[in-house]
Protein backbone atom coordinates (compact mmCIF):
# COMPACT_ATOMS: atom_id res chain seq x y z
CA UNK A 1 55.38 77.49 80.51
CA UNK A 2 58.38 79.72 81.39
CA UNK A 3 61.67 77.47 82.39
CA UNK A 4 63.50 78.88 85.36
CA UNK A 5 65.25 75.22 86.59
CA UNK A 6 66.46 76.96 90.03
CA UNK A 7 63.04 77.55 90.98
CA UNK A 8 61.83 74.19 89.55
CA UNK A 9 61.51 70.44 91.07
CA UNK A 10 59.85 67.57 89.72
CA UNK A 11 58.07 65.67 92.40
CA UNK A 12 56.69 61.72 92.31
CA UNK A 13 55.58 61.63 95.93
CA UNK A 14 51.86 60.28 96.39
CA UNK A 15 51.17 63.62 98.46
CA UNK A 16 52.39 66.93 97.35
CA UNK A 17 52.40 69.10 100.13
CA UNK A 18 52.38 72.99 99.51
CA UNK A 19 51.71 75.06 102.73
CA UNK A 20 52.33 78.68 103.94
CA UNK A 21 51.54 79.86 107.75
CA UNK A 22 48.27 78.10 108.43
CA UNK A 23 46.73 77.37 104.27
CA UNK A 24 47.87 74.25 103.20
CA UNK A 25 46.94 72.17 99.89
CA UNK A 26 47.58 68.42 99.25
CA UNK A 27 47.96 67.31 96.03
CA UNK A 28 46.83 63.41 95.68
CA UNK A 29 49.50 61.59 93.14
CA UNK A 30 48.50 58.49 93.20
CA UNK A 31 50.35 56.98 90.11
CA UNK A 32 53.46 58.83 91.01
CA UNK A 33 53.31 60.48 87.98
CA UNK A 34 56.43 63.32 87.53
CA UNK A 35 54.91 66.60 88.41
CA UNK A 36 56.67 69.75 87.84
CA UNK A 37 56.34 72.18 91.00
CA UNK A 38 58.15 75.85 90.77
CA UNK A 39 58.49 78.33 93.57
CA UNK A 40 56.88 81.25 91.90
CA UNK A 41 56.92 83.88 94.97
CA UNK A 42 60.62 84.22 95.99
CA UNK A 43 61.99 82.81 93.07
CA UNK A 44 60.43 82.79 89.61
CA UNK A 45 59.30 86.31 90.65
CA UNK A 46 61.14 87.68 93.45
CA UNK A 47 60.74 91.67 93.11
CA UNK A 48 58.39 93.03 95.09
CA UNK A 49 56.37 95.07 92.40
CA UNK A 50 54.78 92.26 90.45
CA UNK A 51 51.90 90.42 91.88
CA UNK A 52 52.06 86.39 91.83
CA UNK A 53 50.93 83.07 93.45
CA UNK A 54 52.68 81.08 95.40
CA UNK A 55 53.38 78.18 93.31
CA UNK A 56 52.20 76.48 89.96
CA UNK A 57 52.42 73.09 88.88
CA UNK A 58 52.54 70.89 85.50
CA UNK A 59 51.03 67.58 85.84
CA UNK A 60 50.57 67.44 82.17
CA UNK A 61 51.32 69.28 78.59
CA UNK A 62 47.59 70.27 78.72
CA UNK A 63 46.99 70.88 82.33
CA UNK A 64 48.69 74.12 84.36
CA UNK A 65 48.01 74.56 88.12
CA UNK A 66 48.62 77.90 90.08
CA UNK A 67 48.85 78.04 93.94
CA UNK A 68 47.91 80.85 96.12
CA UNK A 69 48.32 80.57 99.76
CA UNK A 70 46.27 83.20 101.25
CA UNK A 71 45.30 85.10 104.41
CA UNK A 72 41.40 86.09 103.97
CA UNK A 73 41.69 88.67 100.85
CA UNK A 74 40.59 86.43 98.10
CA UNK A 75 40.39 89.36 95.27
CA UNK A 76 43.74 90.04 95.68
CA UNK A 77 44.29 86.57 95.43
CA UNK A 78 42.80 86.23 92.33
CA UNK A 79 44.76 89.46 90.73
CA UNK A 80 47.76 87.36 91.58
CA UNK A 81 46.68 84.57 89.93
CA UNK A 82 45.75 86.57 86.92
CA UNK A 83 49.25 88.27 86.87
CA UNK A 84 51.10 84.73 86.88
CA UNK A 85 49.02 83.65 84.28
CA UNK A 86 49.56 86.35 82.19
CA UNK A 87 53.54 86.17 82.88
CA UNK A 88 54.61 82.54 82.75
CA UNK A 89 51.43 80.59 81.02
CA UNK A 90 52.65 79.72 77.04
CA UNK A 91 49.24 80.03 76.24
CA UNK A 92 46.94 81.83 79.01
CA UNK A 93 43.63 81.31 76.88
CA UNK A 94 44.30 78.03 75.32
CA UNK A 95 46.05 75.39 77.92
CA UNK A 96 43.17 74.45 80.67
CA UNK A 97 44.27 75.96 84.05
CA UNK A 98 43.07 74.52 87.67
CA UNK A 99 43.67 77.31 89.93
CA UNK A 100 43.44 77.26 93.83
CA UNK A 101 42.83 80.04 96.66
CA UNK A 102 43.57 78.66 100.37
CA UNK A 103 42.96 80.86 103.01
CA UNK A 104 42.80 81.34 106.79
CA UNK A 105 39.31 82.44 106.74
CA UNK A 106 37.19 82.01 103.69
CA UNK A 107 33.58 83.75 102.57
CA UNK A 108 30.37 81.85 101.65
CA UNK A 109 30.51 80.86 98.36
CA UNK A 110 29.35 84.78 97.55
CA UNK A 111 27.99 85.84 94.12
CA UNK A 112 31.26 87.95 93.82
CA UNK A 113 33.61 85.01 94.02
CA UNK A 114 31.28 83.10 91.50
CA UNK A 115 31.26 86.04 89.14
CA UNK A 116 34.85 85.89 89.90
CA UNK A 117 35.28 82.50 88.70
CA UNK A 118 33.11 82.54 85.48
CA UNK A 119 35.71 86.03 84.13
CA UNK A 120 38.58 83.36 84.72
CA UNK A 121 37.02 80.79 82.21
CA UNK A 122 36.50 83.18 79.79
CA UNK A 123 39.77 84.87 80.15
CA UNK A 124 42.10 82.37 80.51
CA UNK A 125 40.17 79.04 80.35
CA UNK A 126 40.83 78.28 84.18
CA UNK A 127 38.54 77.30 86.78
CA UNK A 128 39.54 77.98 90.52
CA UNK A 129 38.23 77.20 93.91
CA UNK A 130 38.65 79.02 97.41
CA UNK A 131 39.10 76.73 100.24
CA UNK A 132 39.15 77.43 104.09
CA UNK A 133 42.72 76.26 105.71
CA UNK A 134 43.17 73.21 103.48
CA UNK A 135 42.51 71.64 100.39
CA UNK A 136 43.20 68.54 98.62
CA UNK A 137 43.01 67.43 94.65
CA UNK A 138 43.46 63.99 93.00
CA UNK A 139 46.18 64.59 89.85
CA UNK A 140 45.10 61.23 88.70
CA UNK A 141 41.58 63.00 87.42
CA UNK A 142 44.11 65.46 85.41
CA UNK A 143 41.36 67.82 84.41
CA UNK A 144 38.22 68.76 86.34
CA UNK A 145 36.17 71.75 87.31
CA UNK A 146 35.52 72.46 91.20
């Protein structure tokens, strides 16, 4: 991934806490492992042209995470996932991706968000997962599906 140390902390807290307005997503650490979390919105990518997430985070060499803190418009939540991908990811097709959607208000698990996620394995070997208001995910299982 992309180094830009300004926008970059590594974390050991048991709970990483990433929250915008009301979306929030807890990230369970509980070996303390060293996580790297960047600031992509505001910092990695601060012009107001390109699309991008919120945050992503490295847990691992073979494990990227991207963030998107969202209202209720999940697709373009997802085209700003693909756009950080595509920008900061060494290897968009080939390093396994986790990515999540939070939002205020969420749909059903619709056949458009499913078809959604099946493009994103193909394309860039990432699953993702749209949560209402708040989420949580256990680093210590590294890799996983939804």
């Amino acid at each position: 991934m992309k180094s830009l140390p300004e926008c970059e902390e590594y974390r050991c807290d048991t709970k990483i806490v990433l929250q915008e307005n009301k979306s929030k997503i807890i990230f369970l650490n509980p070996n303390q492992d060293k996580i790297l979390t960047i600031k992509v919105d505001g910092c990695v990518i601060s012009d107001n042209e390109t699309l991008r997430c919120d945050y992503a985070l490295i847990p691992s060499d073979e494990v990227e995470i991207y963030v998107e803190l969202k209202g209720s418009d999940i697709v373009h939540a997802v085209e700003q996932l693909e756009s950080t991908i595509r920008l900061l990811s060494d290897n968009p097709k080939k390093i396994k991706k986790l990515c999540f959607v939070v939002s205020t208000r969420v749909p059903r698990q619709t056949t458009s968000i499913q078809q959604l996620q099946s493009q994103f394995k193909k394309k860039f070997n990432a699953s993702f997962r749209v949560k209402n208001i708040q989420d949580e995910y256990d680093l210590s299982t590294k890799v996983g599906g939804n």
